[in-house]
PDB file of N, CA and C in Angstrom:
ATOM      1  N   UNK A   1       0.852  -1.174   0.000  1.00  0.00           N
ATOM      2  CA  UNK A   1       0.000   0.000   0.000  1.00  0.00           C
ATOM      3  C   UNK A   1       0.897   1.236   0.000  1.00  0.00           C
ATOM      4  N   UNK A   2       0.228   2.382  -1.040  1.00  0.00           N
ATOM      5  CA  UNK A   2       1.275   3.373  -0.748  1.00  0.00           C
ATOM      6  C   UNK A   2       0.427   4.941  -0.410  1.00  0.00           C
ATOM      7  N   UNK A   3       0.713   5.161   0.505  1.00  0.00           N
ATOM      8  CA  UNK A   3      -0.005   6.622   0.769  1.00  0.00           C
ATOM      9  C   UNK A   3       0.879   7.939   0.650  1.00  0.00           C
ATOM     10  N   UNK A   4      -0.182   9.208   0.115  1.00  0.00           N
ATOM     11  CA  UNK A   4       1.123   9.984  -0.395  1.00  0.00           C
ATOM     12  C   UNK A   4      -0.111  11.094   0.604  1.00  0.00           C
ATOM     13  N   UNK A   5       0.485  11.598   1.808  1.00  0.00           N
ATOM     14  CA  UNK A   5       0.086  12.937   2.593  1.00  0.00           C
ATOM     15  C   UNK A   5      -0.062  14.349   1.637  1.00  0.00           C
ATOM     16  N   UNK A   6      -1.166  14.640   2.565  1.00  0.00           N
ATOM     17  CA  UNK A   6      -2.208  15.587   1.927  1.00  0.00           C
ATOM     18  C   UNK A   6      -1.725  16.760   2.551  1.00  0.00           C
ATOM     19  N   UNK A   7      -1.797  18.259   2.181  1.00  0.00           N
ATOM     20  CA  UNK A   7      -1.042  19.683   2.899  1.00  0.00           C
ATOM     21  C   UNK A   7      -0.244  19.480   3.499  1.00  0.00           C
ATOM     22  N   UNK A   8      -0.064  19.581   4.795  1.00  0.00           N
ATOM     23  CA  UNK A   8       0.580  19.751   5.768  1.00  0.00           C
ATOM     24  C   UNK A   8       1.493  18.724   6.524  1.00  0.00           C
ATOM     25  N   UNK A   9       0.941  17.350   5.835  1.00  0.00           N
ATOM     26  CA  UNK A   9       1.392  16.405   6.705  1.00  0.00           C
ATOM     27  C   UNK A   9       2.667  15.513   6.288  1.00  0.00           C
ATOM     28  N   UNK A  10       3.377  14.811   6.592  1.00  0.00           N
ATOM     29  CA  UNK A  10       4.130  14.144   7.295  1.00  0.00           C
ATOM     30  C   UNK A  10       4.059  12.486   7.187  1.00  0.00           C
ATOM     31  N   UNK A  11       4.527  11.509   6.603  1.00  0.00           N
ATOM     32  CA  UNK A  11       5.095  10.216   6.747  1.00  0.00           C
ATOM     33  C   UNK A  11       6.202   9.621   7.312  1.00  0.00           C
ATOM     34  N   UNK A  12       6.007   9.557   8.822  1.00  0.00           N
ATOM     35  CA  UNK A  12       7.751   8.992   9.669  1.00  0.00           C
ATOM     36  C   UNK A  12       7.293   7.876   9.818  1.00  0.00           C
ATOM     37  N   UNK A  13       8.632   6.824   9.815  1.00  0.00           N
ATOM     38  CA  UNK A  13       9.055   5.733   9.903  1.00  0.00           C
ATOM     39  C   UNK A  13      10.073   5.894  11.522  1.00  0.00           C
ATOM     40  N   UNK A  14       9.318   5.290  12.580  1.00  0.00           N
ATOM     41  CA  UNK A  14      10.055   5.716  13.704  1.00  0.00           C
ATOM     42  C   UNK A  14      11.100   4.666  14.007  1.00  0.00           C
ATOM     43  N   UNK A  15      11.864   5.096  14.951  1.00  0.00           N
ATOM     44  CA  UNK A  15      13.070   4.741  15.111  1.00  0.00           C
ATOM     45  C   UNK A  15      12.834   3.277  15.910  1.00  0.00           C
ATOM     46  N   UNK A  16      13.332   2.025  15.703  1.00  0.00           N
ATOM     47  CA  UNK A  16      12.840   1.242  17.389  1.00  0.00           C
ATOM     48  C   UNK A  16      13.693   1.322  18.156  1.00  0.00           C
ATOM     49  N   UNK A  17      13.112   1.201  18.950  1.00  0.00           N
ATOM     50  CA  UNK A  17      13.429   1.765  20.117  1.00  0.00           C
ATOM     51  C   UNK A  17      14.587  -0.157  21.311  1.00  0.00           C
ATOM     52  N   UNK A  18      14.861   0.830  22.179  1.00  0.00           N
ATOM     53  CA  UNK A  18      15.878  -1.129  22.609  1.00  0.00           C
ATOM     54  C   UNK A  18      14.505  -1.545  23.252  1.00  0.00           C
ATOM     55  N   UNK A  19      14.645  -2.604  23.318  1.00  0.00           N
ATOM     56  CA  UNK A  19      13.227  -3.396  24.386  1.00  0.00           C
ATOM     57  C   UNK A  19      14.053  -4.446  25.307  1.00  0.00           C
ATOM     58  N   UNK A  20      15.391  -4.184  25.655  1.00  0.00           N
ATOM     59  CA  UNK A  20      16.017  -4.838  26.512  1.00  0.00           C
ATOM     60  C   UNK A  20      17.040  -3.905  27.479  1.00  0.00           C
ATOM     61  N   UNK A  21      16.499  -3.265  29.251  1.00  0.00           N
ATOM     62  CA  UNK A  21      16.407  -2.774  30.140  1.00  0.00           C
ATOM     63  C   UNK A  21      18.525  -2.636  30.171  1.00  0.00           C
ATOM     64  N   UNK A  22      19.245  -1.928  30.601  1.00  0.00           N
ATOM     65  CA  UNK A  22      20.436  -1.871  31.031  1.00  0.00           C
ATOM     66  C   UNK A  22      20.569  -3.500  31.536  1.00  0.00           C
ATOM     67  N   UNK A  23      19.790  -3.478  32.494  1.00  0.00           N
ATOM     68  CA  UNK A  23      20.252  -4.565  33.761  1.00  0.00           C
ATOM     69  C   UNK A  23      19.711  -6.168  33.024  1.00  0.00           C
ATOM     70  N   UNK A  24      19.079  -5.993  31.380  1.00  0.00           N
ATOM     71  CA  UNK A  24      18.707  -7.260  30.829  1.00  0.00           C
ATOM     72  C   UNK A  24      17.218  -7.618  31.126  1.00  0.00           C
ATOM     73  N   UNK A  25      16.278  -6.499  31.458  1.00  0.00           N
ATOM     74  CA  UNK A  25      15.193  -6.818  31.631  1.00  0.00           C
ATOM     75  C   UNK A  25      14.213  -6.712  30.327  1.00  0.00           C
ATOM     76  N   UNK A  26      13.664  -7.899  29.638  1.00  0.00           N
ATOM     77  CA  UNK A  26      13.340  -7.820  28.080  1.00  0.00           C
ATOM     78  C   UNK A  26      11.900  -6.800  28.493  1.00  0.00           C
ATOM     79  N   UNK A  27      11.714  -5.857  28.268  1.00  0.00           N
ATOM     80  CA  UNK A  27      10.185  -5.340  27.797  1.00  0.00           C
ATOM     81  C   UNK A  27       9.546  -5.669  26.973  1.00  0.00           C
ATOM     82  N   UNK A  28       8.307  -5.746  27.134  1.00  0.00           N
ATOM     83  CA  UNK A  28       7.091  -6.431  26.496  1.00  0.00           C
ATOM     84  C   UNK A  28       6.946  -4.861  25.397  1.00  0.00           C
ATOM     85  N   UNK A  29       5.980  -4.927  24.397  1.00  0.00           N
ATOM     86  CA  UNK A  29       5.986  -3.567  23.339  1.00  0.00           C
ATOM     87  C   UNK A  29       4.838  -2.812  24.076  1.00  0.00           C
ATOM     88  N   UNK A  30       3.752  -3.174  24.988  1.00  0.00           N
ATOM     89  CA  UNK A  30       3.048  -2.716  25.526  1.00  0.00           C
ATOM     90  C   UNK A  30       3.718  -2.064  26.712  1.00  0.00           C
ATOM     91  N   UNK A  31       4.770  -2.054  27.423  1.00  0.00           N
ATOM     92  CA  UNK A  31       5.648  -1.071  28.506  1.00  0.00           C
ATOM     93  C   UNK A  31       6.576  -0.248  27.758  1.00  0.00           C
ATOM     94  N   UNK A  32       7.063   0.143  26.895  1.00  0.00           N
ATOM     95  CA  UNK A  32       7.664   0.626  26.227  1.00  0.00           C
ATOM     96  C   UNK A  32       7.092   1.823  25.620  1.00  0.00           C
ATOM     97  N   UNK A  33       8.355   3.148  25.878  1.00  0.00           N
ATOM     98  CA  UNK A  33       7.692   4.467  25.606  1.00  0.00           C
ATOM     99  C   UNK A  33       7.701   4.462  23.809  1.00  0.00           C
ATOM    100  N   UNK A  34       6.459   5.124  23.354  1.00  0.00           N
ATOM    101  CA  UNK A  34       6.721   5.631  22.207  1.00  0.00           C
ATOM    102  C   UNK A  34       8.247   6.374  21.392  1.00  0.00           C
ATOM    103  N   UNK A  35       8.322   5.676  20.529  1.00  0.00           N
ATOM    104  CA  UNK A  35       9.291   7.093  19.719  1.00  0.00           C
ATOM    105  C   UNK A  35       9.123   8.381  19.870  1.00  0.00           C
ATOM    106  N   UNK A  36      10.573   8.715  19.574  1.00  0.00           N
ATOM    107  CA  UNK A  36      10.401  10.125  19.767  1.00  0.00           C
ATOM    108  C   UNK A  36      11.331  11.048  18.467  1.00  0.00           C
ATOM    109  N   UNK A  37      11.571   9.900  17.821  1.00  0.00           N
ATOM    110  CA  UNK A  37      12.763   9.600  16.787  1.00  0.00           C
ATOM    111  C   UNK A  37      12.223   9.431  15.943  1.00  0.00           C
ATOM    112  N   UNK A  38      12.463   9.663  14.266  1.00  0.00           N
ATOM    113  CA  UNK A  38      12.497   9.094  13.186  1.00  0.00           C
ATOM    114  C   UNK A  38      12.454   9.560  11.912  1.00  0.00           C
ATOM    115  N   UNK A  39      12.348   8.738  10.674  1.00  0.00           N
ATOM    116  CA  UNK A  39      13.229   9.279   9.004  1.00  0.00           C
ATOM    117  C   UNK A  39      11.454   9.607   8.400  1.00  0.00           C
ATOM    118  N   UNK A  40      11.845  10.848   7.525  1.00  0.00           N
ATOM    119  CA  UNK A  40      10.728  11.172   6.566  1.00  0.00           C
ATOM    120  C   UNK A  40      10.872  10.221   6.044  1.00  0.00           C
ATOM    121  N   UNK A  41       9.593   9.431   5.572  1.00  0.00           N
ATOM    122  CA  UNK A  41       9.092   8.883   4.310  1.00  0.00           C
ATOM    123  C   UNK A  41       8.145   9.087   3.021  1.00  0.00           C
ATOM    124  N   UNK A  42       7.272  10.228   3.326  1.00  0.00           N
ATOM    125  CA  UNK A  42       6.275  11.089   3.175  1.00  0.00           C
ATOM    126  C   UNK A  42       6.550  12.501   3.451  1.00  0.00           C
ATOM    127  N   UNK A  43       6.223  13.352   2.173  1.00  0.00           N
ATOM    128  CA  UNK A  43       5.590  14.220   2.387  1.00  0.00           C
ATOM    129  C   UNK A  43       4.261  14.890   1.897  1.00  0.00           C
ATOM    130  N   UNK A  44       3.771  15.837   1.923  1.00  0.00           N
ATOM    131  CA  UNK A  44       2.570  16.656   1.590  1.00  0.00           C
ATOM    132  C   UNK A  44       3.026  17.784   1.091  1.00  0.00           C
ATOM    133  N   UNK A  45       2.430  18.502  -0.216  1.00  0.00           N
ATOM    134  CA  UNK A  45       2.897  19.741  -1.010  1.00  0.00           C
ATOM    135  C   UNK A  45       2.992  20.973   0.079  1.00  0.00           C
ATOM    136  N   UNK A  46       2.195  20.908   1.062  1.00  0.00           N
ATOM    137  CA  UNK A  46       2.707  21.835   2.090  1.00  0.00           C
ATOM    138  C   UNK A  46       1.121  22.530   1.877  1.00  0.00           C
ATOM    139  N   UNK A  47       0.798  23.669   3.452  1.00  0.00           N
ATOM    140  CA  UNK A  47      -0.057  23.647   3.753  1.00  0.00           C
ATOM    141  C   UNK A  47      -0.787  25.068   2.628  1.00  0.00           C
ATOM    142  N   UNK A  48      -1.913  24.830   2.610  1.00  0.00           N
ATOM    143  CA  UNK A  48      -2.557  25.462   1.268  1.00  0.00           C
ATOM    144  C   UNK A  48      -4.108  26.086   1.683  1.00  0.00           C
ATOM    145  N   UNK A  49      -4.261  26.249   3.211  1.00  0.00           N
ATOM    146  CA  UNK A  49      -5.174  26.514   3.654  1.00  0.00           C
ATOM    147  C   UNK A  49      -5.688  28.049   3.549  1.00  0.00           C
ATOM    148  N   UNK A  50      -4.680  28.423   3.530  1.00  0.00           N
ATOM    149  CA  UNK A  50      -5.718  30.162   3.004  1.00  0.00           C
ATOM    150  C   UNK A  50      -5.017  30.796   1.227  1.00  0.00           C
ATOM    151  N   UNK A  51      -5.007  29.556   1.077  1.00  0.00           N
ATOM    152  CA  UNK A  51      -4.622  29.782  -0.662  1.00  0.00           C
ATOM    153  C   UNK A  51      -3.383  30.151  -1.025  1.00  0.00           C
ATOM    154  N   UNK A  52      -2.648  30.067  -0.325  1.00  0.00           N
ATOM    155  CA  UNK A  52      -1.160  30.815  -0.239  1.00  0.00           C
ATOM    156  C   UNK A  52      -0.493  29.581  -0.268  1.00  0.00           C
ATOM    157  N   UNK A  53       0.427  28.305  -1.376  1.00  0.00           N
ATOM    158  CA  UNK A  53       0.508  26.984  -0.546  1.00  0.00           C
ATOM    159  C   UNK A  53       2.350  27.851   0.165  1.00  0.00           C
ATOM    160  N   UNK A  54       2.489  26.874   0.951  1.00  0.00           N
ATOM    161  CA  UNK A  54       3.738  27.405   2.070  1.00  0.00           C
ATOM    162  C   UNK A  54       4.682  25.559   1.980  1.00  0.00           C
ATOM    163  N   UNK A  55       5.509  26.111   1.809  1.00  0.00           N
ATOM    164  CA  UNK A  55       6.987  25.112   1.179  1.00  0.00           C
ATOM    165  C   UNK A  55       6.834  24.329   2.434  1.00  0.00           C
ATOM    166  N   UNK A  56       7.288  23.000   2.379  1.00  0.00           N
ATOM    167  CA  UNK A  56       7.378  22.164   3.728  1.00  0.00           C
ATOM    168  C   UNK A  56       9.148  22.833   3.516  1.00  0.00           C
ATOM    169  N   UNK A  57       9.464  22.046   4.903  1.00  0.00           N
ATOM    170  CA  UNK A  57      10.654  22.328   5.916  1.00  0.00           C
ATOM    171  C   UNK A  57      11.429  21.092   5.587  1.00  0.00           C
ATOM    172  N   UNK A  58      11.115  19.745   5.381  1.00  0.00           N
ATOM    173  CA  UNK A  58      11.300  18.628   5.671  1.00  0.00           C
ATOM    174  C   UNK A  58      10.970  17.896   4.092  1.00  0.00           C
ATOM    175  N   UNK A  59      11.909  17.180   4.030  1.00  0.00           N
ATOM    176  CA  UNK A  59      12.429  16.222   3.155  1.00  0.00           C
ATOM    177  C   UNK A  59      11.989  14.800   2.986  1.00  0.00           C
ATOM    178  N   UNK A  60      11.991  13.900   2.650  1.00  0.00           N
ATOM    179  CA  UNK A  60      12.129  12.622   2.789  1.00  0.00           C
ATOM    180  C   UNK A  60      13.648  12.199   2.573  1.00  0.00           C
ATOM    181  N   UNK A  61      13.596  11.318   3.712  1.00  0.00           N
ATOM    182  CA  UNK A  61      15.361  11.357   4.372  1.00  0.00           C
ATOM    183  C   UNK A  61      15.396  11.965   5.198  1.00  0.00           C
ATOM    184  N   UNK A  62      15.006  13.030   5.759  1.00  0.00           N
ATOM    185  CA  UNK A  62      15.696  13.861   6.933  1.00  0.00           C
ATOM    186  C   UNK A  62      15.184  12.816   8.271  1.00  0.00           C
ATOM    187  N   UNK A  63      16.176  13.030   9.302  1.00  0.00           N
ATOM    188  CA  UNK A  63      15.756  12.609  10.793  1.00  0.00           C
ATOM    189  C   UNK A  63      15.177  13.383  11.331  1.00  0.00           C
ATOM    190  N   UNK A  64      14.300  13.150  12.171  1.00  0.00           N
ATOM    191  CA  UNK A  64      13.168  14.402  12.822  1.00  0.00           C
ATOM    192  C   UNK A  64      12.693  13.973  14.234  1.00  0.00           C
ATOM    193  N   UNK A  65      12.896  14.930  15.383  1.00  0.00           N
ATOM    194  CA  UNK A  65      12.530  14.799  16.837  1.00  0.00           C
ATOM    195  C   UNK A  65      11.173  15.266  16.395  1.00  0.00           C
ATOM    196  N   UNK A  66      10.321  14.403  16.884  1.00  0.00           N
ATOM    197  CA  UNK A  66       8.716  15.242  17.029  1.00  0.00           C
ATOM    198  C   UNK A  66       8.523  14.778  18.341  1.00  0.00           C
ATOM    199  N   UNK A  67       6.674  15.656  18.579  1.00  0.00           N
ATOM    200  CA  UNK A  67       6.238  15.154  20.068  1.00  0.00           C
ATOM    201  C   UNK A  67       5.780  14.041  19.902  1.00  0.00           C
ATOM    202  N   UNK A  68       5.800  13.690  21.384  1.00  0.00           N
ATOM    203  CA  UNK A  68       5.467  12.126  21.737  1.00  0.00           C
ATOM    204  C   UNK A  68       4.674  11.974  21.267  1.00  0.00           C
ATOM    205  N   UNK A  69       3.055  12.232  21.628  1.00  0.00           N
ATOM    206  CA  UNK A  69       1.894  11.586  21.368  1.00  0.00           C
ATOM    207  C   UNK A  69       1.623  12.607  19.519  1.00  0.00           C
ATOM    208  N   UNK A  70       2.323  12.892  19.173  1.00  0.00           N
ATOM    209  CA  UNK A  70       1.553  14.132  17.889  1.00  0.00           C
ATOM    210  C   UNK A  70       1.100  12.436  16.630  1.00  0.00           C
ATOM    211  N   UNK A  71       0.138  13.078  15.995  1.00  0.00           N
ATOM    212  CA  UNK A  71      -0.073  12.394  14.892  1.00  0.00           C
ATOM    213  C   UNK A  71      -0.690  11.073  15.295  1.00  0.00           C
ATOM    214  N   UNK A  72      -0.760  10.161  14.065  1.00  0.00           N
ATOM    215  CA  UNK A  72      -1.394   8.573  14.241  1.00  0.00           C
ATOM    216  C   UNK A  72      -1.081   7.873  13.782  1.00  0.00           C
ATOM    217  N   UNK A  73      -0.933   6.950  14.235  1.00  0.00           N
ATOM    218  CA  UNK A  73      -0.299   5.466  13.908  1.00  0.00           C
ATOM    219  C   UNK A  73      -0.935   4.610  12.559  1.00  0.00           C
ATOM    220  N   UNK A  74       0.034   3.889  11.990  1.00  0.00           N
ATOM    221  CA  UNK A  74      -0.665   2.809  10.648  1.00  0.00           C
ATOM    222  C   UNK A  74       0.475   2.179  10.108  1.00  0.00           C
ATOM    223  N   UNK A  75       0.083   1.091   9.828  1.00  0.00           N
ATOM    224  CA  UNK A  75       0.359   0.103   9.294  1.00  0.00           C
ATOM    225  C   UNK A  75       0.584   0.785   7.952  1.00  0.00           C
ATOM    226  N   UNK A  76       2.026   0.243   7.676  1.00  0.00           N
ATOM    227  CA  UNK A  76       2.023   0.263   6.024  1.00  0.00           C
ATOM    228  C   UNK A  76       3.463  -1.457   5.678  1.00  0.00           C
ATOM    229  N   UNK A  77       2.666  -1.968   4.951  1.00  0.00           N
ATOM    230  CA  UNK A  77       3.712  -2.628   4.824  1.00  0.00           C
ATOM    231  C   UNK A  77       4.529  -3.242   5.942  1.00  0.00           C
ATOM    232  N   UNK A  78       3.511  -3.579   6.993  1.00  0.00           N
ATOM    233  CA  UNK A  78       3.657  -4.724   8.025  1.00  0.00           C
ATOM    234  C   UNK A  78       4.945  -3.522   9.001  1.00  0.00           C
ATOM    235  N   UNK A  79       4.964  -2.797   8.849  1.00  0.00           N
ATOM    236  CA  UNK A  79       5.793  -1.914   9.665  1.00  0.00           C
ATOM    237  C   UNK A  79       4.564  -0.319  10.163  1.00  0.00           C
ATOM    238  N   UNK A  80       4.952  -0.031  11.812  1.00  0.00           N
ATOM    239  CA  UNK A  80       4.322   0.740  12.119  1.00  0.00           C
ATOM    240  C   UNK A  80       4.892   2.185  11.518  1.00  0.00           C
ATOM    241  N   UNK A  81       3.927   3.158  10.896  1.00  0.00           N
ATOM    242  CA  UNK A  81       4.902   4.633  10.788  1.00  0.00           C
ATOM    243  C   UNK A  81       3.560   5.495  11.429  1.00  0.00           C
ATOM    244  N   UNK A  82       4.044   6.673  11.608  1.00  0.00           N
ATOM    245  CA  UNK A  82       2.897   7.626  12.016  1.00  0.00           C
ATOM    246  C   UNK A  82       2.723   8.914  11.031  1.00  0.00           C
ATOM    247  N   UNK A  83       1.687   9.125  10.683  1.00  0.00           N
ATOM    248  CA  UNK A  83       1.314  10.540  10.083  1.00  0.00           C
ATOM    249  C   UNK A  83       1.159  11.723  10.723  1.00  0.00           C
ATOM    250  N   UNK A  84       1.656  12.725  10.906  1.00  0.00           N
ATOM    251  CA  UNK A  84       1.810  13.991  11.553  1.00  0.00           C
ATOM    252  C   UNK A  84       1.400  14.962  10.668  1.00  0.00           C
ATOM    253  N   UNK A  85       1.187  16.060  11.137  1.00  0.00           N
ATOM    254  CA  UNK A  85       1.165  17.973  10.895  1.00  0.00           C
ATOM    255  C   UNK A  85       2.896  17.695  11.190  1.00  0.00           C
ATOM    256  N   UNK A  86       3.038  18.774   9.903  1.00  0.00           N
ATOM    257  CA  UNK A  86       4.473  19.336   9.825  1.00  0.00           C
ATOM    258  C   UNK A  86       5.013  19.891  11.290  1.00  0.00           C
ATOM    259  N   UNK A  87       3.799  20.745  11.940  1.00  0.00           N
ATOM    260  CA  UNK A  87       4.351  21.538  12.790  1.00  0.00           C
ATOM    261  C   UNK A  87       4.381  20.571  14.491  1.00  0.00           C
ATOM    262  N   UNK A  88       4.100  19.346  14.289  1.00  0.00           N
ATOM    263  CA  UNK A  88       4.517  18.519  15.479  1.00  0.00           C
ATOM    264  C   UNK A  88       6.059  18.244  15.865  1.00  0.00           C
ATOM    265  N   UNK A  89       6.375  18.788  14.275  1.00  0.00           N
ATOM    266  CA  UNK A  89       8.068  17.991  14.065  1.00  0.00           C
ATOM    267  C   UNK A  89       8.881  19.293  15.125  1.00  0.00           C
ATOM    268  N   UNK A  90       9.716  18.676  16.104  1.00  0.00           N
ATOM    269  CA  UNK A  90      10.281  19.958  16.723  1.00  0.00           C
ATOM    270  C   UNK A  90      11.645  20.524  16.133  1.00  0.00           C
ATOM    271  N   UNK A  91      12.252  19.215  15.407  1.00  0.00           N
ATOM    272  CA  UNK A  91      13.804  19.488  14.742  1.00  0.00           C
ATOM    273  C   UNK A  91      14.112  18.807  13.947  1.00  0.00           C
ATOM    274  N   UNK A  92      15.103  18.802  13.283  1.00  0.00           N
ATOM    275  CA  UNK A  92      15.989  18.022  12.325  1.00  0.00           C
ATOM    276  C   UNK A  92      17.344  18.013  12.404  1.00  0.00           C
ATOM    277  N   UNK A  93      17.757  16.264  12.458  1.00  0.00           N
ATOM    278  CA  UNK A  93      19.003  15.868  13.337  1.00  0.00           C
ATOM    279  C   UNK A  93      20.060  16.480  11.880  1.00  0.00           C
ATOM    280  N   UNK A  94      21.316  17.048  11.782  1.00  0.00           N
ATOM    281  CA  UNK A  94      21.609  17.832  11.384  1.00  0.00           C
ATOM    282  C   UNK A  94      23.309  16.606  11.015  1.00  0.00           C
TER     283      UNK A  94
END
């Protein structure tokens, strides 16, 4: 399946994360914090809401800190990614 984001938004592929504790304690995926990490895969022509469209910031390829909970989760291709608003993204790893 291939989805291509609409204005404003955003296709990350998040980072995984370790699921095994310093001290060797395996975590289950249900105790484990969300990403906070991860690579454009998607973008959107950028936002076009008062007719003016406005350039995205972000690439496909770039690394990007966003907020924890921003955006929603999906399945693509048996791998989890999340769809965001551009403006969840807080940076780009440089």
């Amino acid at each position: 399946m291939k989805i291509r984001p609409l204005y404003d938004r955003v296709i990350i592929l998040p980072e995984g994360e370790e699921n095994v504790t310093s001290s060797g304690i395996v975590l289950p995926s249900t105790a484990q914090e969300r990403p906070e990490k991860g690579t454009v895969v998607a973008v959107g022509d950028g936002d076009d809401f008062d007719g003016n469209r406005k350039e995205m910031k972000v690439k496909v390829g770039d690394k990007v800190i966003f907020n924890k909970y921003a955006g929603v989760e999906l399945k693509i291709e048996d791998k989890t990614h999340i769809i965001m608003r551009e403006i969840d993204i807080i940076g780009v790893e440089e």
